[in-house]
PDB file of N, CA and C in Angstrom:
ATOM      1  N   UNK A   1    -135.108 259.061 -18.494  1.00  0.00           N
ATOM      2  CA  UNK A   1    -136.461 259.595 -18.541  1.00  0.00           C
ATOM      3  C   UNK A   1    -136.531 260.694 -19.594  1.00  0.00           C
ATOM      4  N   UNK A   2    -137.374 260.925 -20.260  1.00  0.00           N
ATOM      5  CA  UNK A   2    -137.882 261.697 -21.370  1.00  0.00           C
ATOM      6  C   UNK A   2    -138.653 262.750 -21.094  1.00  0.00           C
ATOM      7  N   UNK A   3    -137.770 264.337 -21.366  1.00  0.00           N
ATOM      8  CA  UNK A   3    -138.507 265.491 -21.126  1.00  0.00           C
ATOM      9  C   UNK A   3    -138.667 266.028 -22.625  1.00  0.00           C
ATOM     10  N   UNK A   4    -139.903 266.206 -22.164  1.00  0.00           N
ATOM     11  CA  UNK A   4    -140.620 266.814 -23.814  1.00  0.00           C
ATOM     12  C   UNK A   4    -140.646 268.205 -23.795  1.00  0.00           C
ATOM     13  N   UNK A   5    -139.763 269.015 -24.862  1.00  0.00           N
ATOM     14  CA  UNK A   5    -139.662 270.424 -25.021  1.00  0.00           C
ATOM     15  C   UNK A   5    -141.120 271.155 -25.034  1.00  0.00           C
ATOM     16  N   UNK A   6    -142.273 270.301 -25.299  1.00  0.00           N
ATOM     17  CA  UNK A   6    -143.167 271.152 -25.121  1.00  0.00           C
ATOM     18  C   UNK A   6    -144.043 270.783 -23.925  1.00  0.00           C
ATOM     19  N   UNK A   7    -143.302 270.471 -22.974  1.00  0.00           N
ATOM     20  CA  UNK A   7    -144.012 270.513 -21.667  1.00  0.00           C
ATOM     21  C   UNK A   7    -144.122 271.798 -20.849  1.00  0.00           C
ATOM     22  N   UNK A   8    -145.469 271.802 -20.424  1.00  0.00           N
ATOM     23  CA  UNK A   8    -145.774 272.793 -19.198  1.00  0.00           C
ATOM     24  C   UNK A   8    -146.906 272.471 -18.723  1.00  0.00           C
ATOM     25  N   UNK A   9    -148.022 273.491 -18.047  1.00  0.00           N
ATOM     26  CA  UNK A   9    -149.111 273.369 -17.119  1.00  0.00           C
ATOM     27  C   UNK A   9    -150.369 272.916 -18.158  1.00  0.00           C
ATOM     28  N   UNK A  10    -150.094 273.785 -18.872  1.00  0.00           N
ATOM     29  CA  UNK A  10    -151.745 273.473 -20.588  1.00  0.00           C
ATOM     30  C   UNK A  10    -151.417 271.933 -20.762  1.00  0.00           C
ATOM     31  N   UNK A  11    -149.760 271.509 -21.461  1.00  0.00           N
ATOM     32  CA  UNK A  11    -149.518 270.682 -21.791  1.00  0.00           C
ATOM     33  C   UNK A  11    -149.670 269.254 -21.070  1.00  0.00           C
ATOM     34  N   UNK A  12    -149.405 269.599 -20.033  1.00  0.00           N
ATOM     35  CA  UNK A  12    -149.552 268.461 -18.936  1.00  0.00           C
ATOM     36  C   UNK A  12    -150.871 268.548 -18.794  1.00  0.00           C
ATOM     37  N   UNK A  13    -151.494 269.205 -18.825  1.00  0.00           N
ATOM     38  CA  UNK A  13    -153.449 268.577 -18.929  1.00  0.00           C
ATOM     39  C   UNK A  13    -153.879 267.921 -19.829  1.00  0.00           C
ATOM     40  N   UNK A  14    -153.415 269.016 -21.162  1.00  0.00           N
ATOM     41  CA  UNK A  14    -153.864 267.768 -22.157  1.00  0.00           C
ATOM     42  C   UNK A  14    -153.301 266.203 -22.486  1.00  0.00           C
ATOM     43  N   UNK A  15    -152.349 266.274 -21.747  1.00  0.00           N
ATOM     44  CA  UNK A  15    -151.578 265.053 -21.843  1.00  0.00           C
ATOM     45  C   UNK A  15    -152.673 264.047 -21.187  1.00  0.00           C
ATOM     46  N   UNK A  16    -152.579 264.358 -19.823  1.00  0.00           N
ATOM     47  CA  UNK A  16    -153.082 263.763 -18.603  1.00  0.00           C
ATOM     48  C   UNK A  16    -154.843 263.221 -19.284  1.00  0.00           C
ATOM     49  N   UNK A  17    -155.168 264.396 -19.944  1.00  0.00           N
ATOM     50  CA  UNK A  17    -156.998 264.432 -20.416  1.00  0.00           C
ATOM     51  C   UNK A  17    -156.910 263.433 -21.554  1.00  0.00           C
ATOM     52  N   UNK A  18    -155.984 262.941 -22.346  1.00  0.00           N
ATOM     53  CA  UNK A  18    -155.774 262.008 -23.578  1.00  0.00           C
ATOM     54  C   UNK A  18    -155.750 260.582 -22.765  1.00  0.00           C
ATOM     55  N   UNK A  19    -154.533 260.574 -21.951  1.00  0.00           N
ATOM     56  CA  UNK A  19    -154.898 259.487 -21.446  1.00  0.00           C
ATOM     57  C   UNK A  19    -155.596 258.422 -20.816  1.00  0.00           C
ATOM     58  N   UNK A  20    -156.688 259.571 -19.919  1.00  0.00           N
ATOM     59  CA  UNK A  20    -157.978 259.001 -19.555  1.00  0.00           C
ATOM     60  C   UNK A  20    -158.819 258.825 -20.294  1.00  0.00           C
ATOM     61  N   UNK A  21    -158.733 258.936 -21.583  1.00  0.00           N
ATOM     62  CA  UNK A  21    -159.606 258.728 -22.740  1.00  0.00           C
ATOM     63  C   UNK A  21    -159.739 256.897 -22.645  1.00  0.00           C
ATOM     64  N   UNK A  22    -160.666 256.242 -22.082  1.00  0.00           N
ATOM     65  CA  UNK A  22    -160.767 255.151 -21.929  1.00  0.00           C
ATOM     66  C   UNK A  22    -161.305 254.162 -23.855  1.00  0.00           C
ATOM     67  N   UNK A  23    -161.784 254.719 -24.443  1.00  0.00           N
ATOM     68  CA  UNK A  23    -162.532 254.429 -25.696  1.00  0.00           C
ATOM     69  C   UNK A  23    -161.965 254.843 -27.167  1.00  0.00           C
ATOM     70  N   UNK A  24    -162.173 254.589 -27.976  1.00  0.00           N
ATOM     71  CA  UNK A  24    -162.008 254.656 -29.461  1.00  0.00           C
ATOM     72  C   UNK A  24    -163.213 256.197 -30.108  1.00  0.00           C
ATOM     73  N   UNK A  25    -164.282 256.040 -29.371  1.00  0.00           N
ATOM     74  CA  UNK A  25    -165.217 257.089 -29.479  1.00  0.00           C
ATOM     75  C   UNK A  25    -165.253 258.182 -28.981  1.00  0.00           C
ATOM     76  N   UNK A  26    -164.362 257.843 -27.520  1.00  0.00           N
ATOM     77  CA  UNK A  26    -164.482 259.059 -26.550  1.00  0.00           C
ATOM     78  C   UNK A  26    -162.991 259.663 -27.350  1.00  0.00           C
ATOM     79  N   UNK A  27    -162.282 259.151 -27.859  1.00  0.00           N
ATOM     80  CA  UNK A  27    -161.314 259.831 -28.736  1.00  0.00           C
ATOM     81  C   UNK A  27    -161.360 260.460 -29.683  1.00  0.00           C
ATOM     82  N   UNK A  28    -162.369 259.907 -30.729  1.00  0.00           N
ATOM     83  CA  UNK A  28    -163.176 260.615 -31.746  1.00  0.00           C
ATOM     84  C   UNK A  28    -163.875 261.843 -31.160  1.00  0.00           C
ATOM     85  N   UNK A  29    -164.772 261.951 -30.352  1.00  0.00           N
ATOM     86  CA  UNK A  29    -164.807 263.182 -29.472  1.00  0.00           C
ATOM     87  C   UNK A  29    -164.023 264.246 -29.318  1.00  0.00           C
ATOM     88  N   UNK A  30    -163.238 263.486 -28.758  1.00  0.00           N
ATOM     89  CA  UNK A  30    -162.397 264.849 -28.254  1.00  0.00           C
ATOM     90  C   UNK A  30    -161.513 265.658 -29.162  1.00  0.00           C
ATOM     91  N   UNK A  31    -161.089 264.742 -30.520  1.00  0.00           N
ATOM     92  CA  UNK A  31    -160.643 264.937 -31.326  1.00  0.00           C
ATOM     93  C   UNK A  31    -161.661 266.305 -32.237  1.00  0.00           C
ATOM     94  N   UNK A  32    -162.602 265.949 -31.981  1.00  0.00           N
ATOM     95  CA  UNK A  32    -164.075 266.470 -33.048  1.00  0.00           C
ATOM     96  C   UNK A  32    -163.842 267.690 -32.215  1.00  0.00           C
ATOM     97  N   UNK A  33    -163.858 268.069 -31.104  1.00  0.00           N
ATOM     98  CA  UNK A  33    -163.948 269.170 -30.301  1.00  0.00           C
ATOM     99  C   UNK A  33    -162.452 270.034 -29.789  1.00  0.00           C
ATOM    100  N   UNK A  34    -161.535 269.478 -30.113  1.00  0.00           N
ATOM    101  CA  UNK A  34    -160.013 269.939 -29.927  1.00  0.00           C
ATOM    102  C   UNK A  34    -159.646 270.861 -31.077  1.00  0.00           C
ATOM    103  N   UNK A  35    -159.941 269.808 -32.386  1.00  0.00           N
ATOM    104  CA  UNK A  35    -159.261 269.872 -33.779  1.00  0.00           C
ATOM    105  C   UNK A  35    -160.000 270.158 -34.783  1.00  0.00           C
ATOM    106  N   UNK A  36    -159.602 271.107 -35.526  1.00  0.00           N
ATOM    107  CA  UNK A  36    -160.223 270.905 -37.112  1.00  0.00           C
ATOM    108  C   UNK A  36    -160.039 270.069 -37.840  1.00  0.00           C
ATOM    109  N   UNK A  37    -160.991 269.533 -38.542  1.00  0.00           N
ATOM    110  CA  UNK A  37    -161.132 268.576 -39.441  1.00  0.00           C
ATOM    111  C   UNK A  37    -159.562 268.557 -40.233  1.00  0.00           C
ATOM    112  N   UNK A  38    -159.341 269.801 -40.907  1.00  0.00           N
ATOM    113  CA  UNK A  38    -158.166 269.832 -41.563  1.00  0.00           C
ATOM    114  C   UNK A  38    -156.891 269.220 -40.503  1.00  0.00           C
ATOM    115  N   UNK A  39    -156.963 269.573 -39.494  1.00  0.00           N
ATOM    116  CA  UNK A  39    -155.859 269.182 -38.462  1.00  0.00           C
ATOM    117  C   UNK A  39    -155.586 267.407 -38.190  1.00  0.00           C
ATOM    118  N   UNK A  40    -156.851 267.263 -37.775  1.00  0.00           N
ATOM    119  CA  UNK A  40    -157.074 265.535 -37.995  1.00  0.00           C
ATOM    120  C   UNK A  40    -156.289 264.935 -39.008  1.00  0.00           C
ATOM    121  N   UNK A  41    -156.912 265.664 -40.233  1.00  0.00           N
ATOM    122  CA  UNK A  41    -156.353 265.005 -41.570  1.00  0.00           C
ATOM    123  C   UNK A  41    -154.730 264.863 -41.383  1.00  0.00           C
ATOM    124  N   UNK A  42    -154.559 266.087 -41.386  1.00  0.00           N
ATOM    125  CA  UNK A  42    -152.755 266.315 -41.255  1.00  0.00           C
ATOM    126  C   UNK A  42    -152.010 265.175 -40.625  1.00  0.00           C
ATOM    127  N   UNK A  43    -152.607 265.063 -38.947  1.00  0.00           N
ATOM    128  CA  UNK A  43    -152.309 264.144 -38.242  1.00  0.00           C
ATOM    129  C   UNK A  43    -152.387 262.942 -38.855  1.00  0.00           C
ATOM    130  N   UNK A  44    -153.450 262.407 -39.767  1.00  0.00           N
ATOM    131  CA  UNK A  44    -153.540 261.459 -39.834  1.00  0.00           C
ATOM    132  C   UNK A  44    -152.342 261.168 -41.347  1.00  0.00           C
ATOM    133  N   UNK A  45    -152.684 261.847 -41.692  1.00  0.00           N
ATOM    134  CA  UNK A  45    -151.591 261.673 -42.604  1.00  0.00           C
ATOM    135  C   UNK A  45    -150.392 261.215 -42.374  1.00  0.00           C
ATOM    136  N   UNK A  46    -149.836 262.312 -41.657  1.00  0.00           N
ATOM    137  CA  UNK A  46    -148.348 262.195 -40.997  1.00  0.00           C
ATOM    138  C   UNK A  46    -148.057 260.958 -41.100  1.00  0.00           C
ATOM    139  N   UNK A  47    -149.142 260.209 -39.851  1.00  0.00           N
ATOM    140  CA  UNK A  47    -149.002 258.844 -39.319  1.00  0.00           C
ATOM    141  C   UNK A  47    -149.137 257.766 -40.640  1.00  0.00           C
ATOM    142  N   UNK A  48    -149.844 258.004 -41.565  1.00  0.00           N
ATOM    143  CA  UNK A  48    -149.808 257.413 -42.572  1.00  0.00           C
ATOM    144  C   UNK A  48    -148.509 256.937 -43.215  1.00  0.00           C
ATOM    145  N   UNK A  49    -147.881 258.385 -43.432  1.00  0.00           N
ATOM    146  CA  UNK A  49    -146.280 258.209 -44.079  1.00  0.00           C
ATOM    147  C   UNK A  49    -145.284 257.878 -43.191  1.00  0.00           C
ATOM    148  N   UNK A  50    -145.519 257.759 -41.815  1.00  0.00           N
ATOM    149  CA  UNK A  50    -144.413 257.139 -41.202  1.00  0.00           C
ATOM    150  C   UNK A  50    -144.530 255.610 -41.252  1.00  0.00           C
ATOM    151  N   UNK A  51    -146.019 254.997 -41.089  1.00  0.00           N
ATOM    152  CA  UNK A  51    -145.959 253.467 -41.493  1.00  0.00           C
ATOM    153  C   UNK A  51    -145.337 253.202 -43.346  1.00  0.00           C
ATOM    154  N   UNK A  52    -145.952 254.385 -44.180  1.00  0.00           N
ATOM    155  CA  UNK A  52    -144.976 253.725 -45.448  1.00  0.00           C
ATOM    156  C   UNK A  52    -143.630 253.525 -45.187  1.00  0.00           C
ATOM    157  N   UNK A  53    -142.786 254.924 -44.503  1.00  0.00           N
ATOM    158  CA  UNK A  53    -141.628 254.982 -44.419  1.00  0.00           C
ATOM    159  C   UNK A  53    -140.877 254.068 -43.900  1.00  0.00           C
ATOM    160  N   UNK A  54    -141.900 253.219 -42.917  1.00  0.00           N
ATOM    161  CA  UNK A  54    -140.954 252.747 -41.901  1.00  0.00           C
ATOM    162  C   UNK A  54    -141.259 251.008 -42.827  1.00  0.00           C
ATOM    163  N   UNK A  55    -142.175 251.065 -43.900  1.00  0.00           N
ATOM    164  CA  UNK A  55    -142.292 250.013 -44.912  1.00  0.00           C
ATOM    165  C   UNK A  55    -141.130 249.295 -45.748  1.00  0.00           C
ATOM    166  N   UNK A  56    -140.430 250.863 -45.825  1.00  0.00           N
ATOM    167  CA  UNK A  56    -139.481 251.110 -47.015  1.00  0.00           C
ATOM    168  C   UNK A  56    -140.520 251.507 -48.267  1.00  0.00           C
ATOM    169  N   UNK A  57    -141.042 252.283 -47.993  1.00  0.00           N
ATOM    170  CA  UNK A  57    -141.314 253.083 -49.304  1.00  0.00           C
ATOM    171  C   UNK A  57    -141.212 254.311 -49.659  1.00  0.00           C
ATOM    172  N   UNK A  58    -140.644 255.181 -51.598  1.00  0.00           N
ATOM    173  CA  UNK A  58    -139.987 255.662 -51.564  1.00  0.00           C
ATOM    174  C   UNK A  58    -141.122 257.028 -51.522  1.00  0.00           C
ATOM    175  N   UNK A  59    -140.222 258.136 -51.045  1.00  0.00           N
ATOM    176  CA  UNK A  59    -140.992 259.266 -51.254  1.00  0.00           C
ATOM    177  C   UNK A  59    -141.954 259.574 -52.307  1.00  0.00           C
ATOM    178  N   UNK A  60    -141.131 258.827 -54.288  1.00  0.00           N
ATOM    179  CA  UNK A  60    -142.423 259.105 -55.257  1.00  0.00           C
ATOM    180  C   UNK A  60    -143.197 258.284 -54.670  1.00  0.00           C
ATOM    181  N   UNK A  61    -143.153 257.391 -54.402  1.00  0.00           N
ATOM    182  CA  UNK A  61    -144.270 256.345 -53.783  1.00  0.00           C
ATOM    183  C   UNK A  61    -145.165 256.532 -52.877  1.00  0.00           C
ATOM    184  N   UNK A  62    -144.726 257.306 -51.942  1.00  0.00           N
ATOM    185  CA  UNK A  62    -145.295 258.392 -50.911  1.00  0.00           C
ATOM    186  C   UNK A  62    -146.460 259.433 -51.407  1.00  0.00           C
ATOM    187  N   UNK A  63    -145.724 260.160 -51.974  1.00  0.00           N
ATOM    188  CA  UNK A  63    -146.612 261.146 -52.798  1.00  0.00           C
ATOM    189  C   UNK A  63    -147.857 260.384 -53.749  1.00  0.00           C
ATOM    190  N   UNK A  64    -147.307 259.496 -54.970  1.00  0.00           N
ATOM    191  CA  UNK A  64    -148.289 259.043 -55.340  1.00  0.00           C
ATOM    192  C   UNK A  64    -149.399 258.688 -54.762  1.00  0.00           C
ATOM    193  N   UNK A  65    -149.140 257.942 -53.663  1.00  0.00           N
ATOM    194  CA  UNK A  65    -150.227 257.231 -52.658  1.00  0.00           C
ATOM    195  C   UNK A  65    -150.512 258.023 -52.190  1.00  0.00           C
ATOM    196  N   UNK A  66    -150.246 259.190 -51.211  1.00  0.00           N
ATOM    197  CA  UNK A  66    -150.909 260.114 -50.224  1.00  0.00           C
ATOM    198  C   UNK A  66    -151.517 261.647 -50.716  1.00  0.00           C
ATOM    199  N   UNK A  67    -150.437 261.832 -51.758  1.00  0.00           N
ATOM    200  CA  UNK A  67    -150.918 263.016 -52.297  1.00  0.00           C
ATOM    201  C   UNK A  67    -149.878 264.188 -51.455  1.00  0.00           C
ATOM    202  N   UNK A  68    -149.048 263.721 -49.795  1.00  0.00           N
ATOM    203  CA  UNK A  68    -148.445 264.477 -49.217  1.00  0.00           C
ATOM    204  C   UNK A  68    -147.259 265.347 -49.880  1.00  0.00           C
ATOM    205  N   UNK A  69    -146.801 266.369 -49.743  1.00  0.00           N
ATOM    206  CA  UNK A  69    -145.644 267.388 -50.389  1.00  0.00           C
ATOM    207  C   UNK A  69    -144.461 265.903 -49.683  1.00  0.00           C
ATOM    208  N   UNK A  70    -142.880 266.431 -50.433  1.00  0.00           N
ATOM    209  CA  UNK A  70    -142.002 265.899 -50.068  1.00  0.00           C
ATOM    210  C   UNK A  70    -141.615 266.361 -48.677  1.00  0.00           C
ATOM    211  N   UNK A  71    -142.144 267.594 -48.502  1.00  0.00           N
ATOM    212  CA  UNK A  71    -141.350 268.464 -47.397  1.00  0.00           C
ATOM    213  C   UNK A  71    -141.995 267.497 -45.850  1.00  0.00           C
ATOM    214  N   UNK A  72    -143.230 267.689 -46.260  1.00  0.00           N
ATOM    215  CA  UNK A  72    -144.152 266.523 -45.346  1.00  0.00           C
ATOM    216  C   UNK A  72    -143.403 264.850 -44.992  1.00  0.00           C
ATOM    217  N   UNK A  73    -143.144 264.442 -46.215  1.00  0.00           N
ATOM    218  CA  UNK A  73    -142.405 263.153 -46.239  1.00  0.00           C
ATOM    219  C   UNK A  73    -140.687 263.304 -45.322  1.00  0.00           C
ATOM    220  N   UNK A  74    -140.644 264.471 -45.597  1.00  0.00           N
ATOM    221  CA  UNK A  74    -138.961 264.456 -44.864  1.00  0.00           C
ATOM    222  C   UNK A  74    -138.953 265.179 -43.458  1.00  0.00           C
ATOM    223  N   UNK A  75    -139.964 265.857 -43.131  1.00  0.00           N
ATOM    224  CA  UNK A  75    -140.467 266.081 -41.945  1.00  0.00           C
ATOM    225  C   UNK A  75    -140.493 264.755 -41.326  1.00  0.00           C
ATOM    226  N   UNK A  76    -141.777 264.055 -41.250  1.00  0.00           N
ATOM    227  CA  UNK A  76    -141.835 262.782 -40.679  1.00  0.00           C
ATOM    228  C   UNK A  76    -140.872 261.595 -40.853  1.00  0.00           C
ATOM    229  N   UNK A  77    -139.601 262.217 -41.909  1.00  0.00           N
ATOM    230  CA  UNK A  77    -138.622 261.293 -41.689  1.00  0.00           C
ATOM    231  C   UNK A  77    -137.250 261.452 -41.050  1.00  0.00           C
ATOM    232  N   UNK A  78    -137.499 262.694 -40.513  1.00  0.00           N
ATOM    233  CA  UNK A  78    -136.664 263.768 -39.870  1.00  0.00           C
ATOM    234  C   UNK A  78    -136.950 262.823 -37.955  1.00  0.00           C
ATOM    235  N   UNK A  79    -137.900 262.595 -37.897  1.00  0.00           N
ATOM    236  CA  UNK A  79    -139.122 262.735 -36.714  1.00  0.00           C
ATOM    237  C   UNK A  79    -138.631 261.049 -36.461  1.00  0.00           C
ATOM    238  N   UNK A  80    -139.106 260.379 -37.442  1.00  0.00           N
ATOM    239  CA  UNK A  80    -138.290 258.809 -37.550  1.00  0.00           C
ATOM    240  C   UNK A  80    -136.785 258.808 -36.999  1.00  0.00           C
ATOM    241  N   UNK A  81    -135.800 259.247 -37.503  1.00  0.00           N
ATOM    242  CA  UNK A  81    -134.698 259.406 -37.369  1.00  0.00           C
ATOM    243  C   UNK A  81    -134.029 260.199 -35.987  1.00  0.00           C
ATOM    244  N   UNK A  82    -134.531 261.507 -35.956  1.00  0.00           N
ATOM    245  CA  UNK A  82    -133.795 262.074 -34.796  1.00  0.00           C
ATOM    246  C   UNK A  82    -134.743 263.022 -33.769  1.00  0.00           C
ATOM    247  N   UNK A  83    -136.240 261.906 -34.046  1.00  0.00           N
ATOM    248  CA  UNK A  83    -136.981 262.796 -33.220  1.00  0.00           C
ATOM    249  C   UNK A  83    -137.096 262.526 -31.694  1.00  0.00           C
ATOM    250  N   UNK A  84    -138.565 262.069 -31.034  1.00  0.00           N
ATOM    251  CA  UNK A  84    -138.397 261.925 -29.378  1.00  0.00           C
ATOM    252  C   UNK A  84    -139.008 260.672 -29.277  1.00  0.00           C
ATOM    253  N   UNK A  85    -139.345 259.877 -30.598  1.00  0.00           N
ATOM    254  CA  UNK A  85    -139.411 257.931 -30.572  1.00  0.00           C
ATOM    255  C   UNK A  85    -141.239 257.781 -30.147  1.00  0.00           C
ATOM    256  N   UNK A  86    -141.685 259.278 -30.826  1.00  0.00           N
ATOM    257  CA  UNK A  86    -143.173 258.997 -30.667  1.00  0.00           C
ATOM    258  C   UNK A  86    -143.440 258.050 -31.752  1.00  0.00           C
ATOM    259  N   UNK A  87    -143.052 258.248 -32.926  1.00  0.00           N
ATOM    260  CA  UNK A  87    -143.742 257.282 -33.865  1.00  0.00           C
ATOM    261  C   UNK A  87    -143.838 255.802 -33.575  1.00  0.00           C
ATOM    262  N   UNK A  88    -141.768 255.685 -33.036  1.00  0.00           N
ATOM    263  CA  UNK A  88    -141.601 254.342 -32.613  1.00  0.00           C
ATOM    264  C   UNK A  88    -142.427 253.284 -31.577  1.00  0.00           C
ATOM    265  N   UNK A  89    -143.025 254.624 -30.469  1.00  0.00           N
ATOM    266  CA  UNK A  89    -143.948 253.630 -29.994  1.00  0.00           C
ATOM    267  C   UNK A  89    -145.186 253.723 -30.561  1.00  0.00           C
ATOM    268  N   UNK A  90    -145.640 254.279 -31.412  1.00  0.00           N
ATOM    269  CA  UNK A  90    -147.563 253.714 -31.853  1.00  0.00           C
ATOM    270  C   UNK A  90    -146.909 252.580 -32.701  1.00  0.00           C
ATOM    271  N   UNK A  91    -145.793 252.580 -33.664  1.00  0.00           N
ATOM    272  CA  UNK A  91    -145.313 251.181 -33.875  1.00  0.00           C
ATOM    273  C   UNK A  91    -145.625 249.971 -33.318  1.00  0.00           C
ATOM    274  N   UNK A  92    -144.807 250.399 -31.836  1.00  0.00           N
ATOM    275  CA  UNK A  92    -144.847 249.078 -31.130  1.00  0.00           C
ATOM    276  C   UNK A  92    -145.881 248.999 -30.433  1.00  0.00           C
ATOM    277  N   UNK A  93    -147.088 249.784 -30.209  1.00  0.00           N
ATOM    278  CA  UNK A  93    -148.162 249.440 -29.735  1.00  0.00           C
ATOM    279  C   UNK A  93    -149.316 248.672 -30.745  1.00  0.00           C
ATOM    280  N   UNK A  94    -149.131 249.347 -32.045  1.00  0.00           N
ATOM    281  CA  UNK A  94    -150.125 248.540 -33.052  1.00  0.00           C
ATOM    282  C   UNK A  94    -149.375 247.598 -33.117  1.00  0.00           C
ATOM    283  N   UNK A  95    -148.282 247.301 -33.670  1.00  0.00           N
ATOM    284  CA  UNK A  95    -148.055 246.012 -33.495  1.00  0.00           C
ATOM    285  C   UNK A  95    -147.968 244.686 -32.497  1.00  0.00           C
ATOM    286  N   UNK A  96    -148.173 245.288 -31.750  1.00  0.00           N
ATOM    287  CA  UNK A  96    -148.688 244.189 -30.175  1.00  0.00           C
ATOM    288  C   UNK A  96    -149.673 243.801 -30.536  1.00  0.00           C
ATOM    289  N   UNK A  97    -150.651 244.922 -30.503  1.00  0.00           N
ATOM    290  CA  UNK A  97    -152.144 244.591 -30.667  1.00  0.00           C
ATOM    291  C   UNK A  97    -152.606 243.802 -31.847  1.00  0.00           C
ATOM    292  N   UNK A  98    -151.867 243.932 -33.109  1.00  0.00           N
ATOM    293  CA  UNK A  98    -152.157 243.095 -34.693  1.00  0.00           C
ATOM    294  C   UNK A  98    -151.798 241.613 -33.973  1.00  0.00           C
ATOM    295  N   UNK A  99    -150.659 240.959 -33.110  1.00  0.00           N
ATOM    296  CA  UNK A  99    -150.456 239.612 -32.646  1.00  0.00           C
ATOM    297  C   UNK A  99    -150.800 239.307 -31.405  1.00  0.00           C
TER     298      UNK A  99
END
């Protein structure tokens, strides 16, 4: 079983409050009201360079396409490698859902 270093009482709500997020909109929501725009982006980014990474594509390649710093690229490849296998499952969840 998997304990997440940033668990506690806040954390476990927002956990719990994401998951009842039944919708694609009601996510956009909450997102709109959690996060700054800039934060979104970040996030979304991230997730961006872990599908290149996990493509095989190279960091210039990275950058070119995203515009992200390297430090960004080796962060999220840090996270790939020896993190807590969050990326690994939106992996395996989009990819369920694409077949």
């Amino acid at each position: 079983m998997f304990t997440s270093r940033l668990k506690s009482e806040r954390t476990d709500a927002l956990v719990k409050a994401l998951i009842a997020l039944d919708s694609e909109e009601n996510v956009y929501r909450v997102l709109e009201d959690l996060l700054t725009i800039r934060e979104v982006s970040d996030l979304s980014q991230r997730l961006e360079v872990a599908f290149l990474l996990r493509d095989g594509a190279t960091y210039a390649e990275i950058v070119e396409k995203t515009g992200v710093s390297t430090a960004t690229i080796g962060r999220v490849n840090r996270c790939l490698h020896y993190g807590a296998g969050g990326y690994q499952l939106i992996f395996e969840k989009l990819d369920k859902e694409k077949s």
